[in-house]
C-alpha atoms as a PDB file:
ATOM      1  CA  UNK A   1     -16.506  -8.951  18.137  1.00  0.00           C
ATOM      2  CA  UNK A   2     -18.504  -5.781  16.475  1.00  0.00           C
ATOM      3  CA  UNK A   3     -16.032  -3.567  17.495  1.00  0.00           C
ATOM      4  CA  UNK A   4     -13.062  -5.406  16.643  1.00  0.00           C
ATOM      5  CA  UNK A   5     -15.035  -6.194  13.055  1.00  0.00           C
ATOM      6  CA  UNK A   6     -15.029  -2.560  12.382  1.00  0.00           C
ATOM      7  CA  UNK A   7     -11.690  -1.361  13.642  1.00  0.00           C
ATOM      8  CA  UNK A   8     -10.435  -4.611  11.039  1.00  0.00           C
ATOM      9  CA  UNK A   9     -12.824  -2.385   8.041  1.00  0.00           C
ATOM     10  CA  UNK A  10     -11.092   0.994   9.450  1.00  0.00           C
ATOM     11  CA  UNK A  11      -7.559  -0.404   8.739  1.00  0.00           C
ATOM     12  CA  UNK A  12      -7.913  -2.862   6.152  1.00  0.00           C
ATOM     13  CA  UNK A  13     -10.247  -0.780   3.349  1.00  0.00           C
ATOM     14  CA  UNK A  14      -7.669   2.280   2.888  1.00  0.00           C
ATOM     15  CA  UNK A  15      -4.901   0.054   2.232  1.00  0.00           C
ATOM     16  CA  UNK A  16      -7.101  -2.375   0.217  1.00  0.00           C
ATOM     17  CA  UNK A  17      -7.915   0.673  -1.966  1.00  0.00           C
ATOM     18  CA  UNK A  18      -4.213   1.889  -2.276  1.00  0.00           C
ATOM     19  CA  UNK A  19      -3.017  -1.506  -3.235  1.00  0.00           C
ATOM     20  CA  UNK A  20      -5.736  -2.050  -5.786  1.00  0.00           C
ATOM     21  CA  UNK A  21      -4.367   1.543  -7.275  1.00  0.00           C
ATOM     22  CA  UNK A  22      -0.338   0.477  -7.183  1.00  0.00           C
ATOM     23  CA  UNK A  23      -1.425  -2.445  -9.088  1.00  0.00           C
ATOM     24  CA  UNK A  24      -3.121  -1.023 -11.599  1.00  0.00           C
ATOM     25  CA  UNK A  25      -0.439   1.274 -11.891  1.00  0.00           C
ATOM     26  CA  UNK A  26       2.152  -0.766 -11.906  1.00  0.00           C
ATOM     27  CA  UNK A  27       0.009  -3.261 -14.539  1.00  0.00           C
ATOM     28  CA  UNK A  28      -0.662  -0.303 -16.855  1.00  0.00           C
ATOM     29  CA  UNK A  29       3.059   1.098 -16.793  1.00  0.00           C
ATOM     30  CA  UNK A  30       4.517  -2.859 -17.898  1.00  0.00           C
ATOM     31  CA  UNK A  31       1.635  -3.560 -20.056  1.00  0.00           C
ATOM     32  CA  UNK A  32       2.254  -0.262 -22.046  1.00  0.00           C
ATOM     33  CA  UNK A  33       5.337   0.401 -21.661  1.00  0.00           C
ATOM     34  CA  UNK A  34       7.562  -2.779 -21.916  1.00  0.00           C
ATOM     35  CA  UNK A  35       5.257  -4.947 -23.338  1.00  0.00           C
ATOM     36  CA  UNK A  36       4.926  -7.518 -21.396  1.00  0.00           C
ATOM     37  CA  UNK A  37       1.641  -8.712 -21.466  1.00  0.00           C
ATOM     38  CA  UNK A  38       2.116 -12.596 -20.106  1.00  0.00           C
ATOM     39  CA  UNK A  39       4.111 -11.325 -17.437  1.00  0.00           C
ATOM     40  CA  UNK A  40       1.059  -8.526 -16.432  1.00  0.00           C
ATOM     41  CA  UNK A  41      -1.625 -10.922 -16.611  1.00  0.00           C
ATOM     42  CA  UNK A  42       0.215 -13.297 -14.116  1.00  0.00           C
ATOM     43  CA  UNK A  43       2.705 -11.404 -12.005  1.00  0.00           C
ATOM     44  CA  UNK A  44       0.523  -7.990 -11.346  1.00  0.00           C
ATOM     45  CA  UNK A  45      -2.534  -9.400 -10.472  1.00  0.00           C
ATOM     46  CA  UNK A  46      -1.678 -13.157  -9.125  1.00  0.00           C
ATOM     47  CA  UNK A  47       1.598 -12.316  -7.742  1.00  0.00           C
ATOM     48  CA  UNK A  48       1.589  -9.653  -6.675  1.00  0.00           C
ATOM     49  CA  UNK A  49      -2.552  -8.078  -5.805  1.00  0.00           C
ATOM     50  CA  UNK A  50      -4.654 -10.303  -4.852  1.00  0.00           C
ATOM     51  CA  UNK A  51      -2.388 -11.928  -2.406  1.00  0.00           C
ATOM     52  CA  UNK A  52      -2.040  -8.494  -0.690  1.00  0.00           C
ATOM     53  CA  UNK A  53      -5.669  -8.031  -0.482  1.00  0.00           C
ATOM     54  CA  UNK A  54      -7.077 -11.246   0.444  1.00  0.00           C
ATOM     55  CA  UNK A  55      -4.411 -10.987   3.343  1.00  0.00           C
ATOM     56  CA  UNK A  56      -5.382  -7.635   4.699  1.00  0.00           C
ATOM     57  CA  UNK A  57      -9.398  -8.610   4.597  1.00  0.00           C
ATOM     58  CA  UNK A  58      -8.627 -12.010   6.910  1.00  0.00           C
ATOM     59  CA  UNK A  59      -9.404 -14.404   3.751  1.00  0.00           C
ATOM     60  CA  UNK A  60      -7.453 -17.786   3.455  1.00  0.00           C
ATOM     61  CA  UNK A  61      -7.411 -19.456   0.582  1.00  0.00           C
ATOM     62  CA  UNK A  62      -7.103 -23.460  -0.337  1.00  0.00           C
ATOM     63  CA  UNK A  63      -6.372 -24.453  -3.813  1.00  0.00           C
ATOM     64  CA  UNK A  64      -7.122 -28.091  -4.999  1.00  0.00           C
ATOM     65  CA  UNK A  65      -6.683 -29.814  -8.218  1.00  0.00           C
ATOM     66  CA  UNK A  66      -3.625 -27.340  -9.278  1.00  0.00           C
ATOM     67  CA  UNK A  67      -2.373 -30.123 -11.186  1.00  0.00           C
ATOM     68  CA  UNK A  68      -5.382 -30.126 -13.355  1.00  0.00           C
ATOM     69  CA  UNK A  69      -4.649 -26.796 -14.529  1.00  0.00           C
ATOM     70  CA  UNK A  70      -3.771 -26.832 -18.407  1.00  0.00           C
ATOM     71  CA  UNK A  71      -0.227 -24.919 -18.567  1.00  0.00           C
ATOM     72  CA  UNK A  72       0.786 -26.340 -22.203  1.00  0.00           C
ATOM     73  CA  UNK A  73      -1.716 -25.167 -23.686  1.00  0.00           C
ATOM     74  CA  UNK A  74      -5.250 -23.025 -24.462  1.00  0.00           C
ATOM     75  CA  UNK A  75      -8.031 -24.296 -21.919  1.00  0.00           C
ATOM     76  CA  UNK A  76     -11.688 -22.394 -20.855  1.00  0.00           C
ATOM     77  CA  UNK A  77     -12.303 -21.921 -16.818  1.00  0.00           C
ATOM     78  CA  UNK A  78     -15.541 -21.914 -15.778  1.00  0.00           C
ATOM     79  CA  UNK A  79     -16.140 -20.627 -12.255  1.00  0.00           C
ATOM     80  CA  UNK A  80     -19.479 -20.116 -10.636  1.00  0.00           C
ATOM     81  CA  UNK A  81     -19.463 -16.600  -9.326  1.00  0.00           C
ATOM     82  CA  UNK A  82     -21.368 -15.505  -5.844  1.00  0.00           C
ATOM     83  CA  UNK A  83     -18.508 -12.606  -4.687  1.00  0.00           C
ATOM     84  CA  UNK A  84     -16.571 -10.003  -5.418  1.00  0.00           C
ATOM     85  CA  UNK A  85     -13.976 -11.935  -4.013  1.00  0.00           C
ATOM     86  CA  UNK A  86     -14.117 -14.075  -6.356  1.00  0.00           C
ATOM     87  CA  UNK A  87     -11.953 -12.107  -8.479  1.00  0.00           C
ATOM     88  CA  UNK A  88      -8.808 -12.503  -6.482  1.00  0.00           C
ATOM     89  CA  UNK A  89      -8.973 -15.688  -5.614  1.00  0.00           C
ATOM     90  CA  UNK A  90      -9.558 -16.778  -9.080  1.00  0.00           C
ATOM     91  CA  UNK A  91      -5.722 -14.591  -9.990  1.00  0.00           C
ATOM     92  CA  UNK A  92      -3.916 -16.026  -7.303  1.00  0.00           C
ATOM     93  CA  UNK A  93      -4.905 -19.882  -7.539  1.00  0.00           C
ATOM     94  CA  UNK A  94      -4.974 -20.698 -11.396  1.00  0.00           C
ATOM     95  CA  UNK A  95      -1.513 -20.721 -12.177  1.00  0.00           C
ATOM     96  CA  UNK A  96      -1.863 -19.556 -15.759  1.00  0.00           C
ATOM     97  CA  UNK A  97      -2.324 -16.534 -17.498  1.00  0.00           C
ATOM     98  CA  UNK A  98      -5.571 -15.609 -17.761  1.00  0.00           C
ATOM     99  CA  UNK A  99      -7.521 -13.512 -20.271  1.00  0.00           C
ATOM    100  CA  UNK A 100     -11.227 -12.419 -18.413  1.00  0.00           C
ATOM    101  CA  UNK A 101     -14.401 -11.951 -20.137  1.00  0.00           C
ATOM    102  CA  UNK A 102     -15.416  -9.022 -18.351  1.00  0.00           C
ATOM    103  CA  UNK A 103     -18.762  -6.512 -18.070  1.00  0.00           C
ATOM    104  CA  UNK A 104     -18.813  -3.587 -20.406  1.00  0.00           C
ATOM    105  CA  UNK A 105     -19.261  -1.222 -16.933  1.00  0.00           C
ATOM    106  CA  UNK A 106     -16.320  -2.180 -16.034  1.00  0.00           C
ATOM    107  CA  UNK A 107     -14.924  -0.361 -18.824  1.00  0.00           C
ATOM    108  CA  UNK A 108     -15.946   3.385 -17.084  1.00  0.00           C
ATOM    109  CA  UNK A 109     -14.435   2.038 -13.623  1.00  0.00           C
ATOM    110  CA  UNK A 110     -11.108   4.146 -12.357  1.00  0.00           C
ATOM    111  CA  UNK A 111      -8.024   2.269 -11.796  1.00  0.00           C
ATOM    112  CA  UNK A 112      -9.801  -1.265 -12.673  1.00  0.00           C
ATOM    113  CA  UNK A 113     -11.195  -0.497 -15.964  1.00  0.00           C
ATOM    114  CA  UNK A 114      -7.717   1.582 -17.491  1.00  0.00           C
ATOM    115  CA  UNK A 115      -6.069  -2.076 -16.385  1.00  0.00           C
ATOM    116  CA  UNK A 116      -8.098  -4.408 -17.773  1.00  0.00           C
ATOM    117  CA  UNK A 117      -8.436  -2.420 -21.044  1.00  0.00           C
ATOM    118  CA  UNK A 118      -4.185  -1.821 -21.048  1.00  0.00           C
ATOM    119  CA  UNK A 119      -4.030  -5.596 -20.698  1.00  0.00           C
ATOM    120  CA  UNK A 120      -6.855  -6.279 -23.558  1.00  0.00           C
ATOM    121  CA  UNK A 121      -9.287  -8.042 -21.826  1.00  0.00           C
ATOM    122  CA  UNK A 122     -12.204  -8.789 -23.290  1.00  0.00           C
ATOM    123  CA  UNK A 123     -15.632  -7.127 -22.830  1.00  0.00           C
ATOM    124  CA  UNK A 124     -18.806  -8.051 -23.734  1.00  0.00           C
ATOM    125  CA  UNK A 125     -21.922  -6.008 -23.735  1.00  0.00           C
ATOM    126  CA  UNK A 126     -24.816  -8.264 -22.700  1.00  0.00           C
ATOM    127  CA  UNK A 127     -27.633  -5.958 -23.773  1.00  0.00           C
ATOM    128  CA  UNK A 128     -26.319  -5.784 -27.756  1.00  0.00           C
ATOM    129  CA  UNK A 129     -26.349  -9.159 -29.230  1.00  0.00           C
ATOM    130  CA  UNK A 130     -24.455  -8.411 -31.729  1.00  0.00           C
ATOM    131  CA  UNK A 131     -21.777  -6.963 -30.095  1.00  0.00           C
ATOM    132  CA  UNK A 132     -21.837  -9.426 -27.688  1.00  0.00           C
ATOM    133  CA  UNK A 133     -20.713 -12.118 -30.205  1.00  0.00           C
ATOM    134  CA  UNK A 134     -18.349  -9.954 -31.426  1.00  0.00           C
ATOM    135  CA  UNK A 135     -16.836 -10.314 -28.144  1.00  0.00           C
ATOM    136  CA  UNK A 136     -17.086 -14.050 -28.054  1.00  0.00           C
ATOM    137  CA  UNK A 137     -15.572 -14.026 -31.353  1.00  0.00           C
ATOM    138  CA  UNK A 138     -12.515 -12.448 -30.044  1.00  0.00           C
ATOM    139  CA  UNK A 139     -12.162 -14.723 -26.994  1.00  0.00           C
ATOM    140  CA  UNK A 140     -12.379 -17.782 -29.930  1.00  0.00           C
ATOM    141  CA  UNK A 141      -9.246 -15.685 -31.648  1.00  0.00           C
ATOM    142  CA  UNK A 142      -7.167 -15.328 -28.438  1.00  0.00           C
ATOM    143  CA  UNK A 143      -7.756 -19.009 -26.911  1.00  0.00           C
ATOM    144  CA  UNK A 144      -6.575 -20.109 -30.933  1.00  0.00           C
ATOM    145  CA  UNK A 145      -3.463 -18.086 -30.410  1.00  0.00           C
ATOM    146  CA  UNK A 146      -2.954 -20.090 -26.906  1.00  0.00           C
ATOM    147  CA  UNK A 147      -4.443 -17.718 -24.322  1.00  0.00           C
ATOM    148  CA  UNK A 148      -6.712 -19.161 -21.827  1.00  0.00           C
ATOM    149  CA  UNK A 149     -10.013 -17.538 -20.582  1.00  0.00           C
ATOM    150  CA  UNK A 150     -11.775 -17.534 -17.633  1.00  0.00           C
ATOM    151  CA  UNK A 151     -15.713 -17.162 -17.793  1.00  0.00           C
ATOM    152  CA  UNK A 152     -17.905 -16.578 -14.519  1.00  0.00           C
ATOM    153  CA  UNK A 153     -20.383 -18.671 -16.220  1.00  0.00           C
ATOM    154  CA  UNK A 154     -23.904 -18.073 -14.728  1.00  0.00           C
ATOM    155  CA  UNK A 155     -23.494 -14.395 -16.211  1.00  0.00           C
ATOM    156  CA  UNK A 156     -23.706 -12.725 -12.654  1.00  0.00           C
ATOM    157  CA  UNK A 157     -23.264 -13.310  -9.174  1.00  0.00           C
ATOM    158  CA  UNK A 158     -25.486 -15.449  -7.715  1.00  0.00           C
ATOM    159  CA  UNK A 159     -27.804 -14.127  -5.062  1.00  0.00           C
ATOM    160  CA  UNK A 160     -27.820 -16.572  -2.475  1.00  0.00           C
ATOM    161  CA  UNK A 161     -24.291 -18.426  -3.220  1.00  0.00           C
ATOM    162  CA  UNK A 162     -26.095 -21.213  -5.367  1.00  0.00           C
ATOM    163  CA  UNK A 163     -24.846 -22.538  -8.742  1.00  0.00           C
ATOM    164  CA  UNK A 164     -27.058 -20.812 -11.544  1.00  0.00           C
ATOM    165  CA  UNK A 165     -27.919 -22.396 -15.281  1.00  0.00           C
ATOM    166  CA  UNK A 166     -24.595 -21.707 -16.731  1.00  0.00           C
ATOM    167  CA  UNK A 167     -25.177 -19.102 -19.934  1.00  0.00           C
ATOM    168  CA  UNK A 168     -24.096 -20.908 -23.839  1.00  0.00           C
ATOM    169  CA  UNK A 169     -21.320 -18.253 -24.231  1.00  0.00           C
ATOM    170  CA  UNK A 170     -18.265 -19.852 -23.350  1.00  0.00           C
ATOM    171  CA  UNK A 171     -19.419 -23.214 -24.529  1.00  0.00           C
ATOM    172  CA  UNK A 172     -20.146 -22.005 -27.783  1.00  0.00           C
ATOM    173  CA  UNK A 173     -16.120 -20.934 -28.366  1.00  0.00           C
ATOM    174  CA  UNK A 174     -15.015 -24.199 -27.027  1.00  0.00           C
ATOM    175  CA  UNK A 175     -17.900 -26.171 -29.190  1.00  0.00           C
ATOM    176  CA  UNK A 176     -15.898 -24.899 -32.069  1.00  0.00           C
ATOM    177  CA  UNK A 177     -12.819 -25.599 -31.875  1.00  0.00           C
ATOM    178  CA  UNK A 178     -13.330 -28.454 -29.187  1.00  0.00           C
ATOM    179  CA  UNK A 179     -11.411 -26.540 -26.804  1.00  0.00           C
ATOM    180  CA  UNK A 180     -10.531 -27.876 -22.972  1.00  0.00           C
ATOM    181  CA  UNK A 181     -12.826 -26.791 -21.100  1.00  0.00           C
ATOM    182  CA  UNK A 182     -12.125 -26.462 -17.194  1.00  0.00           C
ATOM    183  CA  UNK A 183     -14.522 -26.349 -14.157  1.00  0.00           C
ATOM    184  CA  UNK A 184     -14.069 -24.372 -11.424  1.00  0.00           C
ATOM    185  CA  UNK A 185     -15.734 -24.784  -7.971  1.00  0.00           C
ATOM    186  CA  UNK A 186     -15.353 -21.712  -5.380  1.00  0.00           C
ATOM    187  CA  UNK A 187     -17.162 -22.054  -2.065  1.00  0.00           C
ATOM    188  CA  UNK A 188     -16.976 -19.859   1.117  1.00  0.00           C
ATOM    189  CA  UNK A 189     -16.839 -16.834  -1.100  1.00  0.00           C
ATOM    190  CA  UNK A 190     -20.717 -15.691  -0.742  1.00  0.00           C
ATOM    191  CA  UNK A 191     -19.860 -16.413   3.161  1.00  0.00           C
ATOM    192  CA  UNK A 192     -17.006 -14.201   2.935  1.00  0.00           C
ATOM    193  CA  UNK A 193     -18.380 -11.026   0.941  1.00  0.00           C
ATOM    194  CA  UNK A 194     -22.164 -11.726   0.140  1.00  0.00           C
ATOM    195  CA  UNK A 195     -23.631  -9.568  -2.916  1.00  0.00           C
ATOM    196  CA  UNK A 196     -25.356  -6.916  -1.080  1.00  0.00           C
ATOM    197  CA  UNK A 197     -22.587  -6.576   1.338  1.00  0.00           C
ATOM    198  CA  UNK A 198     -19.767  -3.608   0.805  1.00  0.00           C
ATOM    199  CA  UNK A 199     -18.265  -5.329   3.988  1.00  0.00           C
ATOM    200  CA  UNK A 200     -15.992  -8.255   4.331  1.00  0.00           C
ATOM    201  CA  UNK A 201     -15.850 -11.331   6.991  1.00  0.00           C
ATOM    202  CA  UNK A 202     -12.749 -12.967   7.864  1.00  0.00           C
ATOM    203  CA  UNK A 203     -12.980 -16.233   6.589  1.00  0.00           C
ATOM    204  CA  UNK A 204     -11.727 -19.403   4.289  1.00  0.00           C
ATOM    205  CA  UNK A 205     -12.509 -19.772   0.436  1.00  0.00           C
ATOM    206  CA  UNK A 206     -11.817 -22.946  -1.183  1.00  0.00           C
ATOM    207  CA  UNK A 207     -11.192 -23.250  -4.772  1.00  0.00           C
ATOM    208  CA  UNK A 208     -11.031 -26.520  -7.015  1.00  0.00           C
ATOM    209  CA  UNK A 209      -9.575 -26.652  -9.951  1.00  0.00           C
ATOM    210  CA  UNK A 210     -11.137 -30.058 -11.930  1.00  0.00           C
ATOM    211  CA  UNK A 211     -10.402 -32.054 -14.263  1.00  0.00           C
ATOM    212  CA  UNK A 212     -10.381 -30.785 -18.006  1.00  0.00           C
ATOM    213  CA  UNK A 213     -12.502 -31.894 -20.803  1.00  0.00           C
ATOM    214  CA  UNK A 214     -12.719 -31.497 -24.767  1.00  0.00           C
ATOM    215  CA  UNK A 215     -16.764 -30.770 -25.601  1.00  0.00           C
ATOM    216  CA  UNK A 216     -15.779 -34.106 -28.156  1.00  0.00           C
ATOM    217  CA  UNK A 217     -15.227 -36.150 -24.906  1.00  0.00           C
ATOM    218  CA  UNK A 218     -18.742 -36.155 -23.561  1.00  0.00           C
ATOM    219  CA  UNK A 219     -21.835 -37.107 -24.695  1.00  0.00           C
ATOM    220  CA  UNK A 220     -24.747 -34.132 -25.575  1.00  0.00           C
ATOM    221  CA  UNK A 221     -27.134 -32.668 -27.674  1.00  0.00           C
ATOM    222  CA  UNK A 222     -27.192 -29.047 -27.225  1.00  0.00           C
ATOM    223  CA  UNK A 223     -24.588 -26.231 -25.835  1.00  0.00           C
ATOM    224  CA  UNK A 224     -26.807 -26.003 -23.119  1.00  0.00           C
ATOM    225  CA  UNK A 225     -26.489 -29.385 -22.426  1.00  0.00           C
ATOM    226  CA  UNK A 226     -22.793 -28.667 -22.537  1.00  0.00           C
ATOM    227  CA  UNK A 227     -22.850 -25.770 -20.139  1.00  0.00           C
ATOM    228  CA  UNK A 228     -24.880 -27.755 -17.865  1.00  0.00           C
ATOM    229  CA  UNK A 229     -22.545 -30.808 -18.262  1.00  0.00           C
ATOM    230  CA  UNK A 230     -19.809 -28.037 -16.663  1.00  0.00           C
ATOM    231  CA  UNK A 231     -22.324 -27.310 -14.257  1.00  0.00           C
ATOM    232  CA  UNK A 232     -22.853 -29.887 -12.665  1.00  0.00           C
ATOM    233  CA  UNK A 233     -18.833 -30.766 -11.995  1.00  0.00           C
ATOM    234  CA  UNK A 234     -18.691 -27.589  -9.958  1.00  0.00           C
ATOM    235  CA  UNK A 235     -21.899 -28.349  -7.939  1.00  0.00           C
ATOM    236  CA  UNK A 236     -20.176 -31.888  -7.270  1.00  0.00           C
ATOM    237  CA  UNK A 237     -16.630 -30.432  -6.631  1.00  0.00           C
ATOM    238  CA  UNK A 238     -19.166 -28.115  -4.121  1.00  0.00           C
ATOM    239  CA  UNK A 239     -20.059 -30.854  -2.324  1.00  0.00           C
ATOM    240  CA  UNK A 240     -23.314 -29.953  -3.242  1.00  0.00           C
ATOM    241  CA  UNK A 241     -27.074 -31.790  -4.284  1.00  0.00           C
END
């Protein structure tokens, strides 16, 4: 099992790595050149990378609740976040186009960072406050212009696959304008690629997509109260206490 484990890591990583540079090619080149932005944020990356990649590291994916999924207009996804591999599921089972609300260091990262800044996603620097909610300012302005966002809500990955306290951030945007907000529930991800792993395992990640709600539509006192409100869907949709 080892030694079938690594020969997988010998054949799969080169290729992974290739693929992850086509696509960023290939995102850059219609982002910048054609100007095509809706059709980069869902073809490159749903279509047509993470697929790829989630098929050469052994990782199946089940999607529920696509139906739930707000294609008509402007909604915030809130996933819980344990894996890198979060990432591609997330592309490849929301079927919407997505705007992220990614790290600054991401920014400085080859490949990765020239697409995600050719196809204007957001960034937010977590140790200036200030800029910080400039950045949540400009996710406000793109989800009132229709875009959607997706938020990895606790922040960070979680450490041992557990759902964190959900940061204010995202709930703050959709406090304002009383925008749909959408919980996500991943599980098997940690299992799959845990945080202080560079290594994959062969494995299943199941994604939920649930049910939307308006801030409006619930009772609470605080954002926090919101954000734990959102919360606690995912650690139900979990299957979780």
């Amino acid at each position: 099992m080892v030694i079938l484990r690594a020969i997988h890591i010998i054949l799969a990583y080169p290729l992974v790595i290739a693929w992850t540079i086509i696509s960023g090619f290939t995102g850059m080149i219609i982002a910048g050149i054609f100007r095509q932005p809706d059709f980069t944020l869902r073809f490159v990356p749903g279509k047509m990378w993470a697929p790829v990649i989630l098929f050469l590291l052994g990782i199946r994916v089940i999607v529920k609740g696509k139906e739930n999924a707000n294609k008509k207009g402007p909604s915030i996804y809130v996933a819980n976040h344990s894996s890198q591999i979060d990432i591609p599921v997330c592309v490849m089972s929301i079927p919407v186009n997505l705007n992220f609300i990614v790290k600054q260091e991401l920014k400085k990262s080859p490949v990765v960072g020239w697409y995600v800044s050719a196809t204007r996603q957001i960034f937010i620097d977590r140790s200036d406050k200030d800029a910080a909610m400039r950045s949540m300012n400009l996710a406000a302005e793109r989800i009132a212009n229709g875009r959607s966002v997706l938020a990895y809500a606790e922040g960070t990955r979680s450490k041992d696959g557990k759902v964190k306290i959900f940061r204010r951030g995202s709930f703050l945007i959709a406090e304002r304008a009383d925008i749909p907000i959408t919980p996500i529930a991943i599980k098997g991800a940690f299992e799959c690629l845990p945080p202080k792993s560079i290594f994959t395992r062969p494995g299943t990640v199941e994604l939920t997509i649930g049910e939307p709600f308006r801030p409006s539509e619930v009772a609470y006192k605080t954002t926090e109260d919101l954000a734990e409100i959102a919360r606690q869907r995912v650690i139900d949709m979990r299957g979780e206490e």
